[in-house]
PDB file of N, CA and C in Angstrom:
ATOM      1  N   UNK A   1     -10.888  -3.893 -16.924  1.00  0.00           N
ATOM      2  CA  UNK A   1     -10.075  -3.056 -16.064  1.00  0.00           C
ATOM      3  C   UNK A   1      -8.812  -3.842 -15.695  1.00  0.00           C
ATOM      4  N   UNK A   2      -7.541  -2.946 -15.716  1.00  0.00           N
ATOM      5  CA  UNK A   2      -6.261  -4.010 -15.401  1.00  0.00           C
ATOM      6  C   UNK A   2      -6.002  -3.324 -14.131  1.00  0.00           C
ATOM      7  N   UNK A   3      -4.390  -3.910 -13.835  1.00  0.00           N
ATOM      8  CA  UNK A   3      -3.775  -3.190 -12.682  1.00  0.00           C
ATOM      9  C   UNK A   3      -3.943  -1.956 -12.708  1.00  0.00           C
ATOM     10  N   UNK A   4      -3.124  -0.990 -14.028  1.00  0.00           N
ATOM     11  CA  UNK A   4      -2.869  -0.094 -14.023  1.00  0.00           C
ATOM     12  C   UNK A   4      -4.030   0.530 -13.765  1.00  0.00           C
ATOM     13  N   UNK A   5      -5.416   0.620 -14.256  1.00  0.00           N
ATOM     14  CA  UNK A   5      -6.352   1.379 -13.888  1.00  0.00           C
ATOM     15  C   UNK A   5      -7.100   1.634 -12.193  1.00  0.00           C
ATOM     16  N   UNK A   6      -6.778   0.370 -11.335  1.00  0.00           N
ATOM     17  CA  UNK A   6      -6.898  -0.167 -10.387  1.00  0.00           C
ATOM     18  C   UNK A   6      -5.883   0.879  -9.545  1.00  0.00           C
ATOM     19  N   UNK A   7      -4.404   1.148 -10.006  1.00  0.00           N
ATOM     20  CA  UNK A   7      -3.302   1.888  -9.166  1.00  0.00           C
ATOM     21  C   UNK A   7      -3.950   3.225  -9.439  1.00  0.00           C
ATOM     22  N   UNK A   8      -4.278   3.600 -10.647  1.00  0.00           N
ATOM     23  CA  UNK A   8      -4.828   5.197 -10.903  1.00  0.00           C
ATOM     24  C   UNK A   8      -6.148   5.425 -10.119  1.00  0.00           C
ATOM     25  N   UNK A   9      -7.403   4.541  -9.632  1.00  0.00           N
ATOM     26  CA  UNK A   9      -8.283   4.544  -8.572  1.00  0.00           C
ATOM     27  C   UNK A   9      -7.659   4.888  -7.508  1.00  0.00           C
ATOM     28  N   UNK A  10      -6.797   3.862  -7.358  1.00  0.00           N
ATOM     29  CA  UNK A  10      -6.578   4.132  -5.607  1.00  0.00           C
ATOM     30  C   UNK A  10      -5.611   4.996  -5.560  1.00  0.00           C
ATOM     31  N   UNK A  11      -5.261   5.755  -6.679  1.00  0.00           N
ATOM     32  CA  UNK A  11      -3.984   6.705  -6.288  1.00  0.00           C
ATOM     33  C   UNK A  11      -4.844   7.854  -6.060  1.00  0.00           C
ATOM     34  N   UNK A  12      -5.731   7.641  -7.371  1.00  0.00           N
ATOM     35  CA  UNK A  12      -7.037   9.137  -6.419  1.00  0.00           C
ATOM     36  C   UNK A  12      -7.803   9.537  -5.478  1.00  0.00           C
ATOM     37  N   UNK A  13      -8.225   7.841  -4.873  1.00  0.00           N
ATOM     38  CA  UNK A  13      -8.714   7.997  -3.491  1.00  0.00           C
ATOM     39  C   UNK A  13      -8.132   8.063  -2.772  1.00  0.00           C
ATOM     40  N   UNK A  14      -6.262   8.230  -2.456  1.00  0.00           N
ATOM     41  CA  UNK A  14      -5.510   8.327  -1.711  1.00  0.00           C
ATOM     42  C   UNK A  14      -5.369   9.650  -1.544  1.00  0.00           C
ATOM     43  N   UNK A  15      -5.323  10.298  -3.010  1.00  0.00           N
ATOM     44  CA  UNK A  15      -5.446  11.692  -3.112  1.00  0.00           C
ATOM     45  C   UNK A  15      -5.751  12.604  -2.315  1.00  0.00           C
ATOM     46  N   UNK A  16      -7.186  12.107  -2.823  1.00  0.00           N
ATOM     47  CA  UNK A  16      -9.006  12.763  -2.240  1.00  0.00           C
ATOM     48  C   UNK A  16      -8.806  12.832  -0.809  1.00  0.00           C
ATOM     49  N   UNK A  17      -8.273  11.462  -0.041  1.00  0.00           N
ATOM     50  CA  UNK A  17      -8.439  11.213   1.621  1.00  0.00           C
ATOM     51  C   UNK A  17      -7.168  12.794   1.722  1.00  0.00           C
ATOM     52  N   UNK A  18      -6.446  12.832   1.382  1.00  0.00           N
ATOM     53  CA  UNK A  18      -4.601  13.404   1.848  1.00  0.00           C
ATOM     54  C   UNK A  18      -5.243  14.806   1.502  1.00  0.00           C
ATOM     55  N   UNK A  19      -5.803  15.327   0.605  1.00  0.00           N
ATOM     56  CA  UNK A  19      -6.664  16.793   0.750  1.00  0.00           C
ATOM     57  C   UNK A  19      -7.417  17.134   1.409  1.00  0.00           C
ATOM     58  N   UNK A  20      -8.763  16.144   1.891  1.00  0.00           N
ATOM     59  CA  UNK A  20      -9.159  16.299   3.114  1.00  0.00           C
ATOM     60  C   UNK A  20      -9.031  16.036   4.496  1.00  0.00           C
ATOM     61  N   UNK A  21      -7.575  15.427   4.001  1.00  0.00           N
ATOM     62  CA  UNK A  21      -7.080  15.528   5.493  1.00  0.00           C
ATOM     63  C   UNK A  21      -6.209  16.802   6.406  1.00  0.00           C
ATOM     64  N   UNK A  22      -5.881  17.573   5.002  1.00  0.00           N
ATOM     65  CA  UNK A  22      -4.831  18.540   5.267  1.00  0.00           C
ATOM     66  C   UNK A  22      -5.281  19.786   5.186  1.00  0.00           C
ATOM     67  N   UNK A  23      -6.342  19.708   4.123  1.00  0.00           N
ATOM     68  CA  UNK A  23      -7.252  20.811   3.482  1.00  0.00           C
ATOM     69  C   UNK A  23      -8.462  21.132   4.112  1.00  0.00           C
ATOM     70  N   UNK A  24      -9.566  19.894   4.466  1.00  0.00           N
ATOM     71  CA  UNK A  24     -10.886  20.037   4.647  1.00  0.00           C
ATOM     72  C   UNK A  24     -11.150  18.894   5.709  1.00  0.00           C
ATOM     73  N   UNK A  25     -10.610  19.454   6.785  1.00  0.00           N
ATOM     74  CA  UNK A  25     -10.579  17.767   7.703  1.00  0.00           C
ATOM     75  C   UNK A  25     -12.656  17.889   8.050  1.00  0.00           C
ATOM     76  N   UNK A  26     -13.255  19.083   8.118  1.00  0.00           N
ATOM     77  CA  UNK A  26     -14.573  18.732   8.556  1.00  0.00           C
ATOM     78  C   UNK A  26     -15.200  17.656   7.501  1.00  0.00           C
ATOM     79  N   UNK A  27     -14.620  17.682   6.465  1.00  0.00           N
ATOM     80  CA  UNK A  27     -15.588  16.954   5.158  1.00  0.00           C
ATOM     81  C   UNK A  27     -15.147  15.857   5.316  1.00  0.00           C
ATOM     82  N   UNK A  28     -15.849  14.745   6.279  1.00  0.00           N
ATOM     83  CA  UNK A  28     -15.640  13.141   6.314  1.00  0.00           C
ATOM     84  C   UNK A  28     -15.653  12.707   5.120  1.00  0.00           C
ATOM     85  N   UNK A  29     -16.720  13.348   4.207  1.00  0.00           N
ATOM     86  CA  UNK A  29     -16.531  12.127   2.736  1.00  0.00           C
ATOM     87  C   UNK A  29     -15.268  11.824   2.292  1.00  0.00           C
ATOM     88  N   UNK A  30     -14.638  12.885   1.949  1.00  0.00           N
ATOM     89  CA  UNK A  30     -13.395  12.846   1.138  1.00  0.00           C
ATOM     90  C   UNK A  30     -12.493  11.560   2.498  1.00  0.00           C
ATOM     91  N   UNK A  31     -12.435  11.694   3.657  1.00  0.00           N
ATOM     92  CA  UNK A  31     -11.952  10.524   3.995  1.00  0.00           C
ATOM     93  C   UNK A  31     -12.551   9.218   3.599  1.00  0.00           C
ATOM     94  N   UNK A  32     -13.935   9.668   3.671  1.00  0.00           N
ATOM     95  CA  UNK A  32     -13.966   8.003   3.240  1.00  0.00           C
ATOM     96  C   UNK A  32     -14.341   7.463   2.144  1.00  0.00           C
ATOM     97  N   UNK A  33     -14.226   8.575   0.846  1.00  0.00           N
ATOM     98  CA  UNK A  33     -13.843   8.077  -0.560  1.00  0.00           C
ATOM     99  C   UNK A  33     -12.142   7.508  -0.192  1.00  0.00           C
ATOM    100  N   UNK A  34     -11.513   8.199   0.603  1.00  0.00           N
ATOM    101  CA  UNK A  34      -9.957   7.617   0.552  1.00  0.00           C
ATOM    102  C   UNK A  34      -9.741   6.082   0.819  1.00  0.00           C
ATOM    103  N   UNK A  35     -10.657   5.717   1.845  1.00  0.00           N
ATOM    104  CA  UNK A  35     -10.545   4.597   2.537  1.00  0.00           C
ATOM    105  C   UNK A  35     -10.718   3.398   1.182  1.00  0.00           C
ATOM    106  N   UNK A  36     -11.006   3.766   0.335  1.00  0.00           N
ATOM    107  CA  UNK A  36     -10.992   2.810  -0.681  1.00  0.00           C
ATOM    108  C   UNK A  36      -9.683   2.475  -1.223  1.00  0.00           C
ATOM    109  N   UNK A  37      -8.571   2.929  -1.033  1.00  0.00           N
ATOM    110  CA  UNK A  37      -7.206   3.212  -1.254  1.00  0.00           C
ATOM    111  C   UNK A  37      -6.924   1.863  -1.004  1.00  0.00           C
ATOM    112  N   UNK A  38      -7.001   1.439   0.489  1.00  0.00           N
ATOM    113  CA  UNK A  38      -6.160   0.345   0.805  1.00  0.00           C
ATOM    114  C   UNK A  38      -6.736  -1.135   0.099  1.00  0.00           C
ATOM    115  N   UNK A  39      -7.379  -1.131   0.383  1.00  0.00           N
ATOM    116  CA  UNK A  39      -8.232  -2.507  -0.148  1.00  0.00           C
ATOM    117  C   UNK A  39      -7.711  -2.673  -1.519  1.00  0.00           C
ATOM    118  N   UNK A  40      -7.796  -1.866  -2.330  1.00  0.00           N
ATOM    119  CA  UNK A  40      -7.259  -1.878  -3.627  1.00  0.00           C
ATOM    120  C   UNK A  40      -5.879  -1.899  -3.687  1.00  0.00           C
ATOM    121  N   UNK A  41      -5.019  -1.735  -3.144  1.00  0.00           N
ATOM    122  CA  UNK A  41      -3.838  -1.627  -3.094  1.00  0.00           C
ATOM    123  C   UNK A  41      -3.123  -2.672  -2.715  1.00  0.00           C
ATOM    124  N   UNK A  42      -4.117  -3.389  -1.475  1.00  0.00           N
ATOM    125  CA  UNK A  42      -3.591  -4.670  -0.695  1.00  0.00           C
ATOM    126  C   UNK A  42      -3.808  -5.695  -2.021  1.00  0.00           C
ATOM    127  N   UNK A  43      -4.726  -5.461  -2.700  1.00  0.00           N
ATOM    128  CA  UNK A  43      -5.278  -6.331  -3.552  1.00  0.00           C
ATOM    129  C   UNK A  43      -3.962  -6.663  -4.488  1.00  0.00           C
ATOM    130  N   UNK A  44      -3.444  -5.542  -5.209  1.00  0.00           N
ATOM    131  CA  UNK A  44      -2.540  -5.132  -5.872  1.00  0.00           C
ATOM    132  C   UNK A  44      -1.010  -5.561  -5.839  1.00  0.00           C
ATOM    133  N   UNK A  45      -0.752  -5.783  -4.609  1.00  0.00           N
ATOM    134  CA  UNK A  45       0.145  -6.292  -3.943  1.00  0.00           C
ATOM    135  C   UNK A  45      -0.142  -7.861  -3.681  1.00  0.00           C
ATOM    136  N   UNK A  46      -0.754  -8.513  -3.506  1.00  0.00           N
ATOM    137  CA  UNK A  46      -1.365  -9.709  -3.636  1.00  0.00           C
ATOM    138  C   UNK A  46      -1.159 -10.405  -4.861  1.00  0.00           C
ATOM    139  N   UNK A  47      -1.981  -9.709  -5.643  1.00  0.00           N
ATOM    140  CA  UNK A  47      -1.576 -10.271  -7.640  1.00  0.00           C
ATOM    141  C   UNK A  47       0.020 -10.299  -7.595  1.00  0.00           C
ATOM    142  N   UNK A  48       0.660  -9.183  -7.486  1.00  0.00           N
ATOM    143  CA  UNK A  48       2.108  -8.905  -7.550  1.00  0.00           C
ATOM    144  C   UNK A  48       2.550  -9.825  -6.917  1.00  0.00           C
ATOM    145  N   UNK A  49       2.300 -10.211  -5.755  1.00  0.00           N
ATOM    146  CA  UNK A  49       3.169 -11.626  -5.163  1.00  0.00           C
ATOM    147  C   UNK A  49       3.294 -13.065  -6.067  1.00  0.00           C
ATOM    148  N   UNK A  50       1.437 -13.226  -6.175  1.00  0.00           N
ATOM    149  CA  UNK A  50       1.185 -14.403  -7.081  1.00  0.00           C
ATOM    150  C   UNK A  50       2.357 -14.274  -8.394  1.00  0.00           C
ATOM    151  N   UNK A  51       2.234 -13.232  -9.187  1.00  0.00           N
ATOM    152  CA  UNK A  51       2.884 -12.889 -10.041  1.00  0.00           C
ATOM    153  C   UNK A  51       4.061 -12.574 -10.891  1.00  0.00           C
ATOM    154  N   UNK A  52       4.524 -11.982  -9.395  1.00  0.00           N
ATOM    155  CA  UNK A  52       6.291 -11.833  -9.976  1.00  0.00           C
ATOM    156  C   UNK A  52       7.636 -12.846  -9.716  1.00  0.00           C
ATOM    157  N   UNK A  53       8.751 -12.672 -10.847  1.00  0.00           N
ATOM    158  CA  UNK A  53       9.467 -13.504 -10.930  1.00  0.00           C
ATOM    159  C   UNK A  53      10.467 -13.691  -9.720  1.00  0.00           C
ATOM    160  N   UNK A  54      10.350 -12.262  -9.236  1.00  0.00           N
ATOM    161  CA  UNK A  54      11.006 -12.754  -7.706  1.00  0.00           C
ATOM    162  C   UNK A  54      10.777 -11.530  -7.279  1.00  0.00           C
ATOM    163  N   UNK A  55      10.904 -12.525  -5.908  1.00  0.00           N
ATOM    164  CA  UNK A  55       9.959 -11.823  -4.533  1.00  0.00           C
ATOM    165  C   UNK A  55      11.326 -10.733  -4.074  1.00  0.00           C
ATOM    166  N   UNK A  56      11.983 -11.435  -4.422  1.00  0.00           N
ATOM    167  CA  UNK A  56      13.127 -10.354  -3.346  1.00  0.00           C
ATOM    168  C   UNK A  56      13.329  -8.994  -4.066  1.00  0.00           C
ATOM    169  N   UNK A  57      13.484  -8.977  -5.188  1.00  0.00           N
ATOM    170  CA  UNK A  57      13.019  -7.611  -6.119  1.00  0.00           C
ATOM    171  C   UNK A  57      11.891  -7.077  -5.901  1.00  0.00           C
ATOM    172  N   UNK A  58      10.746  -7.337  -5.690  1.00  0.00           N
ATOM    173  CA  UNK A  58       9.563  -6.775  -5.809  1.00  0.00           C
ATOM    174  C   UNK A  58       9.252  -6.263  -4.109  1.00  0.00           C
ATOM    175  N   UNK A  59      10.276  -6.977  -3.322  1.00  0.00           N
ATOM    176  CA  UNK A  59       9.982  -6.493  -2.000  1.00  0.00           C
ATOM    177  C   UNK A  59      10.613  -5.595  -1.440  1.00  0.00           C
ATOM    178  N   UNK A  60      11.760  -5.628  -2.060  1.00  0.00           N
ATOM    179  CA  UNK A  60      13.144  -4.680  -1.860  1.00  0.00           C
ATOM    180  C   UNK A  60      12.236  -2.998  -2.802  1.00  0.00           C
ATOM    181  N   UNK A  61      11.885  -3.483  -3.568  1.00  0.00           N
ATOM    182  CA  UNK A  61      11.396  -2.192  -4.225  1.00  0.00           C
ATOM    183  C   UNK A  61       9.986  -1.410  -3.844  1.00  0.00           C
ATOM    184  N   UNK A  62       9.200  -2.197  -3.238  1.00  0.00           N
ATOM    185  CA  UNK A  62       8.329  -1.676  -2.286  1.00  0.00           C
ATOM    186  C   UNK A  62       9.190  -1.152  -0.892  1.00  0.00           C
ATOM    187  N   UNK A  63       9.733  -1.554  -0.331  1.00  0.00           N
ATOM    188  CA  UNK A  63      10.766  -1.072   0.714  1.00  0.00           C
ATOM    189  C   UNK A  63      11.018  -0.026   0.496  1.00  0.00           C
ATOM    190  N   UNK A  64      11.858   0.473  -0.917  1.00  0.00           N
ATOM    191  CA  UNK A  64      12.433   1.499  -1.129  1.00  0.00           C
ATOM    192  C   UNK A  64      11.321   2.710  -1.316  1.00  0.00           C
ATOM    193  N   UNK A  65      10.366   1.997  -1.688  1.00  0.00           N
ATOM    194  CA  UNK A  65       9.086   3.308  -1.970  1.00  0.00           C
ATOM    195  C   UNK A  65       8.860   3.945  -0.615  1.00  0.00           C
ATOM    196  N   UNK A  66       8.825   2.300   0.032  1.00  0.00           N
ATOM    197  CA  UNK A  66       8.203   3.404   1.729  1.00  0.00           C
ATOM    198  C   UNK A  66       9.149   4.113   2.209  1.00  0.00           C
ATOM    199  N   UNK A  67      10.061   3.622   2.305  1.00  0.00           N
ATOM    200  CA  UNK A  67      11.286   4.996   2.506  1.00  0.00           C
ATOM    201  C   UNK A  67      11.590   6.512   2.176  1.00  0.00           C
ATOM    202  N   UNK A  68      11.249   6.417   0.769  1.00  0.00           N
ATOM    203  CA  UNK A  68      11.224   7.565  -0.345  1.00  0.00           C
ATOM    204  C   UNK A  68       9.946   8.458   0.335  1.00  0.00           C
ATOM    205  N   UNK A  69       9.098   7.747   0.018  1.00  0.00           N
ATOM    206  CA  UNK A  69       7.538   8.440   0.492  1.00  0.00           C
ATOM    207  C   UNK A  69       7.227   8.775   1.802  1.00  0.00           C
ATOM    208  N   UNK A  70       8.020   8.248   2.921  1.00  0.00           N
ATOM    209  CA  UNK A  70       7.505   8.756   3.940  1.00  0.00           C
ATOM    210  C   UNK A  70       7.879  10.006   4.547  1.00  0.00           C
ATOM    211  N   UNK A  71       9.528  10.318   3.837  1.00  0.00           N
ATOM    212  CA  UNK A  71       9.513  11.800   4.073  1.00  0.00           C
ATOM    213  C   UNK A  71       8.258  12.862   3.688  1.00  0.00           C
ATOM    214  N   UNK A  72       7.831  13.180   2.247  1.00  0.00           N
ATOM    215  CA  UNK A  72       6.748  13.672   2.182  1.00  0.00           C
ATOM    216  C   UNK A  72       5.888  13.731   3.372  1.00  0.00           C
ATOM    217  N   UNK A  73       5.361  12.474   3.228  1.00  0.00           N
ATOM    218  CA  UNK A  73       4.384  11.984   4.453  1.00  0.00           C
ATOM    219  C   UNK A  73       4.361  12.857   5.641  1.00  0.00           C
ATOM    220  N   UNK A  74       5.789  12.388   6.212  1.00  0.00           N
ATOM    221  CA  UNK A  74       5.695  13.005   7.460  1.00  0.00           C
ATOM    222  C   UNK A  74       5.887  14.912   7.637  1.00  0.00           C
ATOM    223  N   UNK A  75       6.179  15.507   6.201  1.00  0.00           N
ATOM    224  CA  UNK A  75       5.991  16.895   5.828  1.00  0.00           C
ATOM    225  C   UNK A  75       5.031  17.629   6.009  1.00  0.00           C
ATOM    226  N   UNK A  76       3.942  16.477   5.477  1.00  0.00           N
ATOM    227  CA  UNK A  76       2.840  16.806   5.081  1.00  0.00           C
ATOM    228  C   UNK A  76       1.860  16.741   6.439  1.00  0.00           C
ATOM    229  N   UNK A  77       1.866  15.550   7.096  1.00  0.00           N
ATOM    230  CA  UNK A  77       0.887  15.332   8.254  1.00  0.00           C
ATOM    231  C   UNK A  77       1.642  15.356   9.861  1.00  0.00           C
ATOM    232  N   UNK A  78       2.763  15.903   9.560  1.00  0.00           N
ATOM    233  CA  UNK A  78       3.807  16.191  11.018  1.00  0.00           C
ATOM    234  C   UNK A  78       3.353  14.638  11.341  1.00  0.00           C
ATOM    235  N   UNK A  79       3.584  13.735  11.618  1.00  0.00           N
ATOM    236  CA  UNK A  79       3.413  12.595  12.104  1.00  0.00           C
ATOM    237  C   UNK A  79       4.601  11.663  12.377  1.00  0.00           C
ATOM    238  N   UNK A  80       4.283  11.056  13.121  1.00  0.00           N
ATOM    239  CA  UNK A  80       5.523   9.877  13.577  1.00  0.00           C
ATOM    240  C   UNK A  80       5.067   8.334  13.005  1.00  0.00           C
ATOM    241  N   UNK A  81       3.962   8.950  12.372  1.00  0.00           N
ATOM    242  CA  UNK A  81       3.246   7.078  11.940  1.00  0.00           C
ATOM    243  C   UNK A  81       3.831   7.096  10.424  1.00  0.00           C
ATOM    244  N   UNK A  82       3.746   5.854  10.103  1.00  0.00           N
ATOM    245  CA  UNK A  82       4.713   5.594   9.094  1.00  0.00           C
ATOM    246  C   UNK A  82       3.230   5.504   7.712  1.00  0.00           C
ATOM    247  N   UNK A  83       3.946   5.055   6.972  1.00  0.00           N
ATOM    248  CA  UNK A  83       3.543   5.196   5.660  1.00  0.00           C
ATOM    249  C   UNK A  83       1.906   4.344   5.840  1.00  0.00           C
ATOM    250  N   UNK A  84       1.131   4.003   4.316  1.00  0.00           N
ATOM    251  CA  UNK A  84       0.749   2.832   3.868  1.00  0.00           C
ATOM    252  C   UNK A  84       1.487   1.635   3.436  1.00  0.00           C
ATOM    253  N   UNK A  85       2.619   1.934   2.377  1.00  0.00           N
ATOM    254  CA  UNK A  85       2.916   1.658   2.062  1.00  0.00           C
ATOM    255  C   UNK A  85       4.090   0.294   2.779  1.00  0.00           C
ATOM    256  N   UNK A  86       4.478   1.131   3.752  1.00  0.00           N
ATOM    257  CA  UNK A  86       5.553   0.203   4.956  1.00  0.00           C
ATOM    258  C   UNK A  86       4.217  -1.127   5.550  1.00  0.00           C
ATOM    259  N   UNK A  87       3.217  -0.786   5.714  1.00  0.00           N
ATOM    260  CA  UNK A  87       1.654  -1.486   5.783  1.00  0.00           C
ATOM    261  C   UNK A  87       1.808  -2.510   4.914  1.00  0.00           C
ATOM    262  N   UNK A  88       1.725  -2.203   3.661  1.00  0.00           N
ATOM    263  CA  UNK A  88       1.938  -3.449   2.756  1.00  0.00           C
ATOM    264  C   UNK A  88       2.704  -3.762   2.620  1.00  0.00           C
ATOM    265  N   UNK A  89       4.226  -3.415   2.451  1.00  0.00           N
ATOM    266  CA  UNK A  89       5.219  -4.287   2.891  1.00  0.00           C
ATOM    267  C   UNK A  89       5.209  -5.103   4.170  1.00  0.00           C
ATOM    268  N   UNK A  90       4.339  -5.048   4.877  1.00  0.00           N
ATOM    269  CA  UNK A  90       4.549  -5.977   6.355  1.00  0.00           C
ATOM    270  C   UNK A  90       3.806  -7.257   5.768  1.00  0.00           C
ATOM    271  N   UNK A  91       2.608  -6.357   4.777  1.00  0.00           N
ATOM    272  CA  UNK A  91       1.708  -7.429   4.329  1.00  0.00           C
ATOM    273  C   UNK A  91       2.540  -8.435   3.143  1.00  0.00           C
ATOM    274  N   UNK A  92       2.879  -7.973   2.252  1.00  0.00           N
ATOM    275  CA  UNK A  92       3.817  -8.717   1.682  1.00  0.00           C
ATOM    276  C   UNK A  92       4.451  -9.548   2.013  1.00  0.00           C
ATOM    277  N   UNK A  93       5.325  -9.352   3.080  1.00  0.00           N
ATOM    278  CA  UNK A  93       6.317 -10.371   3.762  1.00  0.00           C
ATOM    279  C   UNK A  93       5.598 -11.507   4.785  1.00  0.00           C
ATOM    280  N   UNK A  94       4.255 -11.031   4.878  1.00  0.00           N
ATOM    281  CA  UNK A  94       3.477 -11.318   5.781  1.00  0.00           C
ATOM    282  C   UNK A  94       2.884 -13.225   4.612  1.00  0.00           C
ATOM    283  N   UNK A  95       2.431 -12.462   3.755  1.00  0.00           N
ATOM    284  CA  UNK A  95       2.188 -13.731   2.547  1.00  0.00           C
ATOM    285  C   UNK A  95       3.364 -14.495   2.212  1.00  0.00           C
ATOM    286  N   UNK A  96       4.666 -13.694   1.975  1.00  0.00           N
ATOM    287  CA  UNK A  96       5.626 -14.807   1.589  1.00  0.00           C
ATOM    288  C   UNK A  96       5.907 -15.791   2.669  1.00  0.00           C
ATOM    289  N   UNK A  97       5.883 -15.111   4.314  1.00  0.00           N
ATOM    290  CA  UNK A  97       6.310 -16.355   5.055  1.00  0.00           C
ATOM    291  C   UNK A  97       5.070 -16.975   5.376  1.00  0.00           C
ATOM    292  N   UNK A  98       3.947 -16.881   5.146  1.00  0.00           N
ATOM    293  CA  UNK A  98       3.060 -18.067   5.193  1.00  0.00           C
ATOM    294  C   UNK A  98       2.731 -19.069   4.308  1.00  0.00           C
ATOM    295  N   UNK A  99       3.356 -18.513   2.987  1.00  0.00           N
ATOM    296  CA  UNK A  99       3.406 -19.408   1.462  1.00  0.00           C
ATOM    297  C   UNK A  99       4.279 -20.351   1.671  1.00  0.00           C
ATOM    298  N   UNK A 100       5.282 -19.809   2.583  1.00  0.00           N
ATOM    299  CA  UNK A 100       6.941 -20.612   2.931  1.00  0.00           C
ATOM    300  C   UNK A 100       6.528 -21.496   3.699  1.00  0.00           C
ATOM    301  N   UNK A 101       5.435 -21.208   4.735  1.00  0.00           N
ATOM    302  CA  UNK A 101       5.570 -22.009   5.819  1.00  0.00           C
ATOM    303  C   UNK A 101       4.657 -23.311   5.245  1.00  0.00           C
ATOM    304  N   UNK A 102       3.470 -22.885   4.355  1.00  0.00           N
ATOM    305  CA  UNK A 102       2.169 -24.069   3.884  1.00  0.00           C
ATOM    306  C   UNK A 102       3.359 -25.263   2.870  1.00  0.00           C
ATOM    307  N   UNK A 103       4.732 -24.277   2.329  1.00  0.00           N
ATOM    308  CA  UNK A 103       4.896 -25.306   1.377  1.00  0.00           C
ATOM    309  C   UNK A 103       5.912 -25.944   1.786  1.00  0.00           C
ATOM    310  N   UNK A 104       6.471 -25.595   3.072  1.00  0.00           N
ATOM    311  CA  UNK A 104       7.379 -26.891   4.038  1.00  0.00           C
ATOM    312  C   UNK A 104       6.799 -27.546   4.523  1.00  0.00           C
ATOM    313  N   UNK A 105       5.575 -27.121   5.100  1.00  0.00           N
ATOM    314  CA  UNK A 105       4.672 -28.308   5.624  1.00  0.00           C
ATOM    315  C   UNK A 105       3.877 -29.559   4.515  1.00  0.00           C
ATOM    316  N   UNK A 106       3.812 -29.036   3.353  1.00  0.00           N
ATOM    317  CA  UNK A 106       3.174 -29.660   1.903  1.00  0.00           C
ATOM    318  C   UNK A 106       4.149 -31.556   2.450  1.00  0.00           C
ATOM    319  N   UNK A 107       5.375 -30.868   2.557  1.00  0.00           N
ATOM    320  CA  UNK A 107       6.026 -32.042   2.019  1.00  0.00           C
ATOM    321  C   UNK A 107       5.854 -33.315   2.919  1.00  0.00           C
TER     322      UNK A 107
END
């Protein structure tokens, strides 16, 4: 199993949760098949840090997703709470300045 199959999981349990949230709020399952979303995603974002050639591209472009996506979002669930996605960008930035901070202290 790679990334890509990993993003197509959690894009369906994101799915699954966002239909029964809008569609079938009595049916807890479908929320908590969703709840599998994040974990996988955080995960995802994690590799991607380890991984990519630069951070400032890969963070700037998660940025831009949560932006893009949260209109929907907030269409969809009238809400004032922000994305997942703005979530893992906190988390993201959250790893780079502690990577920053272990490898000033290294020296």
């Amino acid at each position: 199993m790679n990334s890509f199959h990993l993003k197509l999981i959690a894009c369906i349990c994101m799915l699954i949760d966002h239909i029964g949230s809008v569609l079938f709020p009595q049916y807890l399952l479908l929320r908590v098949i969703g709840r599998i979303a994040f974990p996988i995603f955080a995960y995802l974002i994690t590799e991607g840090y380890i991984h990519t050639h630069s951070i400032k591209k890969y963070s700037i472009r998660l940025f831009i997703f949560a932006l893009v996506s949260q209109v929907p979002y907030m269409l969809a669930f009238h809400m004032t709470y922000l994305n997942i996605f703005f979530t893992l960008f906190i988390g993201l930035m959250a790893l780079y300045a502690t990577d920053y901070e272990f490898s000033k202290n290294q020296l």
